[in-house]
Protein backbone atom coordinates (compact mmCIF):
# COMPACT_ATOMS: atom_id res chain seq x y z
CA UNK A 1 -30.16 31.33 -11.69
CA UNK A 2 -31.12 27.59 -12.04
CA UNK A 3 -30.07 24.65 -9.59
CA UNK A 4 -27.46 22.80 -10.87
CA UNK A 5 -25.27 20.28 -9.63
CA UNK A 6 -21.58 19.68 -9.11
CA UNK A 7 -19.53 19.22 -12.79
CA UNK A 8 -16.80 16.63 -10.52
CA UNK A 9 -19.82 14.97 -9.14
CA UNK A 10 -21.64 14.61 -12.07
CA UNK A 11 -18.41 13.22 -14.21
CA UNK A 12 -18.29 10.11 -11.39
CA UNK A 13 -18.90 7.08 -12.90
CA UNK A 14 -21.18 4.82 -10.95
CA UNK A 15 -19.43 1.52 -9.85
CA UNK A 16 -19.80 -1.44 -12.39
CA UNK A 17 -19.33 -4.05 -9.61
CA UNK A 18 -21.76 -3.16 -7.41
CA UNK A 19 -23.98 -2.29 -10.08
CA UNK A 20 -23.75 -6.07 -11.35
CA UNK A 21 -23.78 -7.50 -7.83
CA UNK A 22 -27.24 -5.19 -6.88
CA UNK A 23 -28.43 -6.80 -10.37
CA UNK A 24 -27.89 -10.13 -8.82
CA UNK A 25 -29.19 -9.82 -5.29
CA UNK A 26 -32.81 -8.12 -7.32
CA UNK A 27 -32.80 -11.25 -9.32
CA UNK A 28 -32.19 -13.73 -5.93
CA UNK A 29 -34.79 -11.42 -4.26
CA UNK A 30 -37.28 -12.53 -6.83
CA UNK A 31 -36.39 -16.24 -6.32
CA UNK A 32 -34.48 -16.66 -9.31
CA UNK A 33 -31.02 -19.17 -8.76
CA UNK A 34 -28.59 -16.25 -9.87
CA UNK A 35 -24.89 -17.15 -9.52
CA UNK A 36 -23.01 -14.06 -8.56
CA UNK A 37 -19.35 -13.92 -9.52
CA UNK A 38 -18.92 -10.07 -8.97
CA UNK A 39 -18.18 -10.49 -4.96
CA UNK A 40 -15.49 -8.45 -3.68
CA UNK A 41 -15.78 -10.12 -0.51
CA UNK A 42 -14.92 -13.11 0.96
CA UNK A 43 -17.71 -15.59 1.40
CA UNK A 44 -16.77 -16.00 4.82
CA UNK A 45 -18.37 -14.87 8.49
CA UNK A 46 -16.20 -12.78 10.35
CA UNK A 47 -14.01 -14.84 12.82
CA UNK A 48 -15.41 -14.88 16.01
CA UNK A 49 -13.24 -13.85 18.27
CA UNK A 50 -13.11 -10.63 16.08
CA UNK A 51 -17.10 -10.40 16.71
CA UNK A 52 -16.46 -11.29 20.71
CA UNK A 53 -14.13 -7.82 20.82
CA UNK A 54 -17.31 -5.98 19.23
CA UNK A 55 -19.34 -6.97 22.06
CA UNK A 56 -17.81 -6.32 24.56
CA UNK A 57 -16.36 -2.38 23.29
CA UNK A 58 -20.50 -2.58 22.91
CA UNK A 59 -20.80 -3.70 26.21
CA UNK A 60 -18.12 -1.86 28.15
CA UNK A 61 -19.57 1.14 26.66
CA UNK A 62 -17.01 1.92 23.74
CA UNK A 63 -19.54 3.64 21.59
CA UNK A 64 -18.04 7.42 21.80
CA UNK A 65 -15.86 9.78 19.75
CA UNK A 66 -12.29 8.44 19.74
CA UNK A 67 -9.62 10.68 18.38
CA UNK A 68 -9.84 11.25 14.44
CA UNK A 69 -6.87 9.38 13.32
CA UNK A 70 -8.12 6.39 15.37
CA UNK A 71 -7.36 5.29 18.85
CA UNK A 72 -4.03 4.84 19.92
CA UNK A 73 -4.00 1.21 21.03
CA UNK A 74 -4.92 0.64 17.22
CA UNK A 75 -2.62 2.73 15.29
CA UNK A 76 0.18 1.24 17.66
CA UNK A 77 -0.82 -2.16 16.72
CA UNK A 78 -0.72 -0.73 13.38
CA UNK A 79 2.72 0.30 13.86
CA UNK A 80 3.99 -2.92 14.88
CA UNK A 81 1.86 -5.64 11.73
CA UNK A 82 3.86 -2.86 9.56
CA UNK A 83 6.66 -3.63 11.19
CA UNK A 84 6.15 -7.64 11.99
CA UNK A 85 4.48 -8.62 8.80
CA UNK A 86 5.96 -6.33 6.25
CA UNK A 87 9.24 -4.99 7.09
CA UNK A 88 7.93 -1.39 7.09
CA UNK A 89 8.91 1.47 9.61
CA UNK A 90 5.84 3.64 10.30
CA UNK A 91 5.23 4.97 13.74
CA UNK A 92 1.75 5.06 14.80
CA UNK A 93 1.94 8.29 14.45
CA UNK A 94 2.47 7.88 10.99
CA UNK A 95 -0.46 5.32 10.65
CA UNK A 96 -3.92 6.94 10.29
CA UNK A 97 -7.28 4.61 10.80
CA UNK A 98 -10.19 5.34 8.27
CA UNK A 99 -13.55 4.41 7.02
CA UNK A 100 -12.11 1.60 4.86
CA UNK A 101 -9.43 0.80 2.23
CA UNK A 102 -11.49 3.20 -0.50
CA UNK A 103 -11.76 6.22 2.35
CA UNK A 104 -8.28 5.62 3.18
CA UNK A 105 -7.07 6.21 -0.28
CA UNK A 106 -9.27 9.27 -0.64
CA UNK A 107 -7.65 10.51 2.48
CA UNK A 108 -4.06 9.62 0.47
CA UNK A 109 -4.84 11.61 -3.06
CA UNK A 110 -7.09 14.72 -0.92
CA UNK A 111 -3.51 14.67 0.77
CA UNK A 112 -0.96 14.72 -1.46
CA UNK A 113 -2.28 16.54 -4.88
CA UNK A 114 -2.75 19.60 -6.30
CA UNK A 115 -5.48 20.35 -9.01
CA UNK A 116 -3.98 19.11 -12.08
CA UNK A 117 -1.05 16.49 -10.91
CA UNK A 118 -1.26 13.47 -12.51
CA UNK A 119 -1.15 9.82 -11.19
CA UNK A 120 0.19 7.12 -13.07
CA UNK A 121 -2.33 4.24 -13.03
CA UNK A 122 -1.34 0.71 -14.91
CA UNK A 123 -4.11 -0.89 -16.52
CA UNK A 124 -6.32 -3.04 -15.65
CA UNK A 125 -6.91 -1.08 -12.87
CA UNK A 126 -9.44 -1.30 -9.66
CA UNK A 127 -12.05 0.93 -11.45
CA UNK A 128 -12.44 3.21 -8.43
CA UNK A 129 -8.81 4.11 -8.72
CA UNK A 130 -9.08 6.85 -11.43
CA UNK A 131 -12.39 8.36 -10.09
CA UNK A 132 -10.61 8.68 -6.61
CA UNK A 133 -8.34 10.19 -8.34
CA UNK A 134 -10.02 13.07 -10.30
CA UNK A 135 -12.46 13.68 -7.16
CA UNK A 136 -9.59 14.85 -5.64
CA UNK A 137 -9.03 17.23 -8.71
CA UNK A 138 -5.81 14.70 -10.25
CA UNK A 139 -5.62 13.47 -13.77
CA UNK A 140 -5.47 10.14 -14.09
CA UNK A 141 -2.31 8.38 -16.70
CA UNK A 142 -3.23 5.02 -17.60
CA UNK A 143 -0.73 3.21 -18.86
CA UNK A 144 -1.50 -0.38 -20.62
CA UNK A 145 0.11 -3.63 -19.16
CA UNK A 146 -0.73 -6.55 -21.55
CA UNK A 147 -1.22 -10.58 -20.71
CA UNK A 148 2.27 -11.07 -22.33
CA UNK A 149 3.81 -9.03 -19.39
CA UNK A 150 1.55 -10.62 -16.78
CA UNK A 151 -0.68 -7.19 -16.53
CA UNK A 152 2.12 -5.61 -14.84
CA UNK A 153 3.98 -2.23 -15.98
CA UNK A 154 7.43 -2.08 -16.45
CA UNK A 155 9.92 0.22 -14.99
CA UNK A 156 10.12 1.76 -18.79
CA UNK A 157 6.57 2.13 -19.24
CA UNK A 158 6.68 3.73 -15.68
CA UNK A 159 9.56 6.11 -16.46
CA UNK A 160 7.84 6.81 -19.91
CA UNK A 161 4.78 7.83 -18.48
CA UNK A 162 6.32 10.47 -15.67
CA UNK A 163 6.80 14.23 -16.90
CA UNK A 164 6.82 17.32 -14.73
CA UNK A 165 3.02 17.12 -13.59
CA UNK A 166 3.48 13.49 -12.00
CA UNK A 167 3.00 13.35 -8.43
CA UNK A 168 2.69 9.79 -7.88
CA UNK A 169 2.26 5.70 -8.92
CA UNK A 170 -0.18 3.60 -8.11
CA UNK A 171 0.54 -0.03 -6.83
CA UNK A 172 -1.93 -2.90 -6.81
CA UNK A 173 0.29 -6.21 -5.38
CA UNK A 174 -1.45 -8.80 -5.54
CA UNK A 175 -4.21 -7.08 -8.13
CA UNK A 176 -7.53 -6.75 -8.42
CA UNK A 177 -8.91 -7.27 -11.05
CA UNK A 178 -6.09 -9.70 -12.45
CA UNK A 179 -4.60 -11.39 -9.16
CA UNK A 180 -1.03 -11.09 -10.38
CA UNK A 181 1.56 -10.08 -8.00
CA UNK A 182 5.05 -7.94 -8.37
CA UNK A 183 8.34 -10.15 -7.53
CA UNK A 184 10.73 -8.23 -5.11
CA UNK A 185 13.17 -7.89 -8.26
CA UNK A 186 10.10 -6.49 -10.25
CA UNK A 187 9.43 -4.06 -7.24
CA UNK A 188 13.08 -2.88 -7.38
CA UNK A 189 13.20 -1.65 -10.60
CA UNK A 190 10.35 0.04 -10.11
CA UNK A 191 11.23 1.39 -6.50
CA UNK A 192 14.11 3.09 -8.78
CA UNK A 193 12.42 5.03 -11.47
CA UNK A 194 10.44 6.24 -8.26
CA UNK A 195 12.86 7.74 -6.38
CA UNK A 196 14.37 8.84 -9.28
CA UNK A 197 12.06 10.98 -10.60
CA UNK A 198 10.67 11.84 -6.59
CA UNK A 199 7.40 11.35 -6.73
CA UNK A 200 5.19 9.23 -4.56
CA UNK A 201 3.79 5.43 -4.65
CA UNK A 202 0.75 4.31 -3.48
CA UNK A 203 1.22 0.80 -2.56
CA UNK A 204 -2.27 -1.06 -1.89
CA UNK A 205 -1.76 -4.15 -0.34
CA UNK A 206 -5.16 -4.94 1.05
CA UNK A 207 -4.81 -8.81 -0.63
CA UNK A 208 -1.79 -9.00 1.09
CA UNK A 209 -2.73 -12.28 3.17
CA UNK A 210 -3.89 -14.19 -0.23
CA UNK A 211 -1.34 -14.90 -2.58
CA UNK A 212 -0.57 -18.84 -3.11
CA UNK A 213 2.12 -21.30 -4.86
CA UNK A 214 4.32 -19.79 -2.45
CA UNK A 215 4.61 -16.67 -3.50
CA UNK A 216 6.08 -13.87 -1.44
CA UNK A 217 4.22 -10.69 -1.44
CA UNK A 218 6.88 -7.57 -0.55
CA UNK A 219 6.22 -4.55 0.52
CA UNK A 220 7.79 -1.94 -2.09
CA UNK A 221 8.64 0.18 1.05
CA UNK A 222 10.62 -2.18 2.81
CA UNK A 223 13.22 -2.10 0.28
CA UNK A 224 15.09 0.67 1.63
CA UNK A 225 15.10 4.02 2.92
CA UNK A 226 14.81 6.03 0.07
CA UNK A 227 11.54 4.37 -1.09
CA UNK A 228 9.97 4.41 1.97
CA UNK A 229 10.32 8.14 2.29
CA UNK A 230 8.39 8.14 -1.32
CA UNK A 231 5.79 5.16 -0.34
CA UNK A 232 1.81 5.78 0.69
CA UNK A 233 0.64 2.35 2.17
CA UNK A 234 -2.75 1.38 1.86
CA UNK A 235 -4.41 -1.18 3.76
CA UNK A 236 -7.23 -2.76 5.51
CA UNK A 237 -9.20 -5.30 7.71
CA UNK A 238 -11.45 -6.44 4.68
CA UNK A 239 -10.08 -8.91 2.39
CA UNK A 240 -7.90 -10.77 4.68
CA UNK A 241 -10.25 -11.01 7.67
CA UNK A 242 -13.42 -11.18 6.20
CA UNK A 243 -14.43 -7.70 7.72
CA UNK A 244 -16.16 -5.83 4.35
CA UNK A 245 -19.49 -4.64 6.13
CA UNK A 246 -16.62 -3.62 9.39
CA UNK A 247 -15.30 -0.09 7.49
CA UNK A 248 -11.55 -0.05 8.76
CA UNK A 249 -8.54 0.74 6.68
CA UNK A 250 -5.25 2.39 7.48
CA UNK A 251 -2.27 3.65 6.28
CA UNK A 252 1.75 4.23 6.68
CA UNK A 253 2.71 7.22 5.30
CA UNK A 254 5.59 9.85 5.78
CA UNK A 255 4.66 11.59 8.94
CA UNK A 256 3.83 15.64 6.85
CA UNK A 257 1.07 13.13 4.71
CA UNK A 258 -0.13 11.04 7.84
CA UNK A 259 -0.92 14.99 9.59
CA UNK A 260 -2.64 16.60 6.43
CA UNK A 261 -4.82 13.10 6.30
CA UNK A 262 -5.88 13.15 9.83
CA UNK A 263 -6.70 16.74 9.36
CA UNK A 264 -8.79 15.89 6.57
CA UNK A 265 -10.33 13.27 8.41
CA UNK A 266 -11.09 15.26 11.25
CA UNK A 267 -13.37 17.60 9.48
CA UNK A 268 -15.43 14.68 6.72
CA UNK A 269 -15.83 12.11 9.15
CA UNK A 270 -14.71 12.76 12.13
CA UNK A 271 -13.56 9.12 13.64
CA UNK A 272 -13.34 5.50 12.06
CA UNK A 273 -16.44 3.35 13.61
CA UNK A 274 -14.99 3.07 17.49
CA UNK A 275 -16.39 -0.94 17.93
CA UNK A 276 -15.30 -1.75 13.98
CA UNK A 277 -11.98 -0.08 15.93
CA UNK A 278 -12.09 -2.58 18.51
CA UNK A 279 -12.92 -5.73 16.46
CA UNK A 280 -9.71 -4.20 14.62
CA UNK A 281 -7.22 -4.69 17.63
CA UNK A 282 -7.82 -8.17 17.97
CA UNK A 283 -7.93 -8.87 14.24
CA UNK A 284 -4.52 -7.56 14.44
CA UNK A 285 -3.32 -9.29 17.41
CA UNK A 286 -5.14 -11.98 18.17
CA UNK A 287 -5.48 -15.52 16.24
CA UNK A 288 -4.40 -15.62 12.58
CA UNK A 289 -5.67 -19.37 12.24
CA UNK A 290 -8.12 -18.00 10.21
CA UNK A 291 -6.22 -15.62 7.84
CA UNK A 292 -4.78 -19.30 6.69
CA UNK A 293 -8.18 -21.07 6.41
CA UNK A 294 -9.33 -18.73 4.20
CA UNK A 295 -6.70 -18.79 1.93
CA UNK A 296 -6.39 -22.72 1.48
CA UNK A 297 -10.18 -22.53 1.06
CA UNK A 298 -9.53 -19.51 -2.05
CA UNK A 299 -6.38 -21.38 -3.18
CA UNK A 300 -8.98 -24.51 -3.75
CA UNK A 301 -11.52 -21.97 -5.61
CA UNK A 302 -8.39 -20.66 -8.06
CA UNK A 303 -6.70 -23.87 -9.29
CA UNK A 304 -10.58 -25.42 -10.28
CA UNK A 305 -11.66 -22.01 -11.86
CA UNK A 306 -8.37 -21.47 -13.73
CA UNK A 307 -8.39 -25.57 -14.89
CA UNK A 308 -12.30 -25.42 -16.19
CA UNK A 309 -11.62 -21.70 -17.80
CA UNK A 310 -8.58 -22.79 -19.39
CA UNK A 311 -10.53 -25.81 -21.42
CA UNK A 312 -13.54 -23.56 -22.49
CA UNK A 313 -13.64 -22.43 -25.73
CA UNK A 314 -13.18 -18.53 -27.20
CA UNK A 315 -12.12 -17.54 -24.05
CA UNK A 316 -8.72 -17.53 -21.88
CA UNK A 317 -7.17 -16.53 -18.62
CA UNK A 318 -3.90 -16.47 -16.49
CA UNK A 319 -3.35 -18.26 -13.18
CA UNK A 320 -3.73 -15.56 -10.45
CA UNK A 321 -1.06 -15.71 -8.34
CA UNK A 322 -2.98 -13.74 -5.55
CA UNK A 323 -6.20 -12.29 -4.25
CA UNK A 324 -9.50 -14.14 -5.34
CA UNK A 325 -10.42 -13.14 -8.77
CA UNK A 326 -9.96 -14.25 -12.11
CA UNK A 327 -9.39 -12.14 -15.37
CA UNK A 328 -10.81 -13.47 -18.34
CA UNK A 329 -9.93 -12.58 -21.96
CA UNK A 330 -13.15 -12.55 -24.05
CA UNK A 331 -12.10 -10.89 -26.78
CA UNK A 332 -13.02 -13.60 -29.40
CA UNK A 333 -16.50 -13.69 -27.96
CA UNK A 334 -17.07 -10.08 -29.30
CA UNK A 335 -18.32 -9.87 -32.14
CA UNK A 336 -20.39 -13.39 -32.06
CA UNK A 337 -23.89 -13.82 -32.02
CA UNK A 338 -25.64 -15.49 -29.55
CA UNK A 339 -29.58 -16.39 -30.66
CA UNK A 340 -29.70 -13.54 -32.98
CA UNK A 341 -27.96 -11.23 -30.71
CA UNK A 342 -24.39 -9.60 -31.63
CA UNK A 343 -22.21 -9.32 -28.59
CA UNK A 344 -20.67 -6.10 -29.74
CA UNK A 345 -19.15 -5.24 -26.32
CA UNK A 346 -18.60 -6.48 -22.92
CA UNK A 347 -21.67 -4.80 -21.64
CA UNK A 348 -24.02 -6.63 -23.97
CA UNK A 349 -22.34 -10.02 -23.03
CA UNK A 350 -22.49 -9.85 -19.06
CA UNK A 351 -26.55 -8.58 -19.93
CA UNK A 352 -26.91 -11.97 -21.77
CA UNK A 353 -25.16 -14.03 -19.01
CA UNK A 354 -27.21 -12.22 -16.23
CA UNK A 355 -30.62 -12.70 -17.91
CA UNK A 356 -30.56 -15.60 -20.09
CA UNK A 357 -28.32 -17.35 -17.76
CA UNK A 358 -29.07 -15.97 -14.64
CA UNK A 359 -24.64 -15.68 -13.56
CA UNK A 360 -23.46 -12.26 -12.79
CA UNK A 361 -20.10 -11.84 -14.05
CA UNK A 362 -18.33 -8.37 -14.07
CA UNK A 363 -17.66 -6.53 -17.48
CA UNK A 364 -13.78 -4.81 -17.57
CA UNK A 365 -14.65 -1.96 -19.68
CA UNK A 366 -14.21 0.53 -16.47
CA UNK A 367 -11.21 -1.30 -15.53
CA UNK A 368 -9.24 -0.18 -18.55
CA UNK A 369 -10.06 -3.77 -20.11
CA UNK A 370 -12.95 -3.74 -22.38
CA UNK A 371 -12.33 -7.02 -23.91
CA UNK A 372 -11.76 -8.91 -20.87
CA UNK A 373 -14.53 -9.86 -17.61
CA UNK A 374 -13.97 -10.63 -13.92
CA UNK A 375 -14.98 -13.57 -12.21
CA UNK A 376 -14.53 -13.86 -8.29
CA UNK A 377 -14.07 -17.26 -6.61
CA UNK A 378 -14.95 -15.33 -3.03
CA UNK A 379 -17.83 -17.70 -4.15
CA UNK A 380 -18.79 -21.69 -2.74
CA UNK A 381 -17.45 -24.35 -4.49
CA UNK A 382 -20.98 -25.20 -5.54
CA UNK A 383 -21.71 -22.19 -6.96
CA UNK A 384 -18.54 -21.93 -8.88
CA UNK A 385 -19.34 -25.31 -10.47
CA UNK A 386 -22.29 -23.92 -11.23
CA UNK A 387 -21.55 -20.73 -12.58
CA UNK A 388 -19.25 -21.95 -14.88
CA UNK A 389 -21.38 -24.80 -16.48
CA UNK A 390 -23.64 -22.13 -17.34
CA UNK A 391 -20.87 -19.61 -18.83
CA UNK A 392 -20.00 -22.86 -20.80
CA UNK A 393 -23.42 -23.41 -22.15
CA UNK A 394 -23.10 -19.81 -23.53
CA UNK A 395 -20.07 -20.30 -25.49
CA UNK A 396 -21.44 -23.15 -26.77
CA UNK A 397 -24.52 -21.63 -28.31
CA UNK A 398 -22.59 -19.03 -29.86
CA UNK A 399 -22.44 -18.29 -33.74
């Protein structure tokens, strides 16, 4: 019998992001001035009283096994931001600690499905959403949001979509890739259709902490009691605390899913880092002056990219209303030629941009959006001028 390997692994589609942002560190390696707007993390150091609660777990010796579900100072301070910053009820009981937002949402779909339920997944999509999904042996239902609607599916497209095989919704508020964010009426609709046809919602919130103009981000389970008894929230120390490289998500779930995830946890991983763990706590509680520097910094970023985007030619783009990316329509690009070369697909054009013009931008294809690119502002001011006088040379020298 020969060796072969697993038909689920083998159908996983390596990450597009981090295969354009390894492109770009190669290039910096070899000296080369790359600009690199596929970051999914903020451009910031972690704050430092966040690092000061590492050292000393490090230093009072917090370096063992905690329990798997995390320790219970942290899902109790868990229990309470849920409570304090988005009107959710989850005991820390309910809240489970992981290896990070993407572990804690393949703790969520191991969890809840069954080989062959289907999850309903609005496009454009975080393109690690529908491979999550089928590793856990789901079928993923992408259903289309255009610009017209703001990239954001409708309560009739969400109904539409929902047969006897649905077992539950995803929820990206604000999104990556597009940075748009659900209004509480928006939510409210949708918080119907899911009740109504009983099947579960996976809110991820992880940019919770960036959204701008004023704009309230809500919870979809704080709306009541009957969607919080169908809501999954997803979470994490990453975006808003500039804690990527840290590994700490967590979740509020109904207390049967919170048990089967722990269990699960128990046996793949055992225990979330015990000093990330720590660092965690006093992300939590402590200071939050720099949740807000960040986000004036971003808010900065968003308003220059969107103005210079907007006045470029062949190309378009909505004002993100949230997180730190922004989602570019290139769709009259395709098809041009640039120097003899036809830009037949997405692909072809971030290969040009990377080489030629040495600024890593990320192609949408695997986020449901082959016409469009992603372009993250988690970047220096410098660099983002930049960047985009370069992307602007490009369009200009096409045919």
């Amino acid at each position: 019998m020969a060796l072969t390997l697993s038909n689920k692994g083998l159908a996983v589609k390596p990450s597009s992001t981090l295969a354009i942002t390894a492109k770009a560190k190669e290039l910096k390696a070899e000296g080369k001035d790359v600009v690199g707007f596929g970051a999914g993390e903020p451009d910031f150091n972690t704050p430092e009283n966040i690092c000061k609660a590492a050292t000393q777990a490090i230093e009072t010796g917090f370096t063992k096994y905690t329990a798997a579900a995390g320790t219970p100072e942290l899902r109790k301070a868990v229990s309470e931001k849920f409570a304090r910053v988005n009107g959710l009820r989850y005991a820390p009981e309910q809240c489970v600690i992981s290896n990070g937002g993407k572990h804690a949402l393949t703790n969520i779909f191991q969890a809840i499905l069954n080989p062959g339920d289907e999850v309903i997944i609005p496009a454009p999509f975080w393109l690690s959403y529908p491979e999550i999904v089928k590793l856990a042996d789901g079928v993923p239902v992408i259903v289309r949001c255009t610009a017209e609607q703001g990239y954001k599916i409708t309560p009739e497209q969400l109904a539409a979509a929902c047969n006897e095989k649905t077992k539950a919704f995803v929820l990206n508020s604000p999104s990556n890739p597009t940075g748009m964010v659900y209004s509480r009426e928006e939510l409210e609709a949708l918080a119907r259709v899911i009740v109504e046809k009983d099947i579960f919602v996976v809110s991820d919130e992880i940019y919770e902490y960036l959204a701008y103009d004023g704009i309230e981000v809500v919870s979809i389970g704080s709306l009541g009691e009957d969607i919080l008894a169908h809501t999954i929230t997803c979470n994490g120390m990453a975006k808003g605390y500039a804690m990527t490289g840290w590994r700490v998500g967590y979740t509020g779930a109904p207390l049967a899913v919170a048990k089967v995830m722990s269990s699960i946890q128990s046996h793949q991983t055992s225990n979330p880092n015990s000093i990330a763990q720590a660092a965690s706590l006093e992300a939590l509680n402590g200071s939050q002056e720099s949740v807000g520097v960040m986000k004036e910094e971003f808010d900065k970023r968003r308003k220059y990219m969107f103005e210079r985007i907007s006045a470029m030619p062949y190309v378009k783009t909505l004002l993100p209303k949230g997180a730190f990316y922004v989602f570019v329509d290139v769709s009259e690009v395709l098809g041009k030629n640039h120097k003899g070369t036809e830009i037949s697909d997405v692909s072809v054009l971030a290969k040009i941009l990377i080489e030629e013009y040495l600024t890593a931008v990320v192609p949408c294809a695997d986020f449901g959006f082959a016409d469009h690119v992603r372009l993250s502002y988690a970047i220096s001011m410098e660099q983002i001028e930049k960047g985009l006088n370069r992307i602007e040379e490009f369009l200009k020298n096409l045919q």
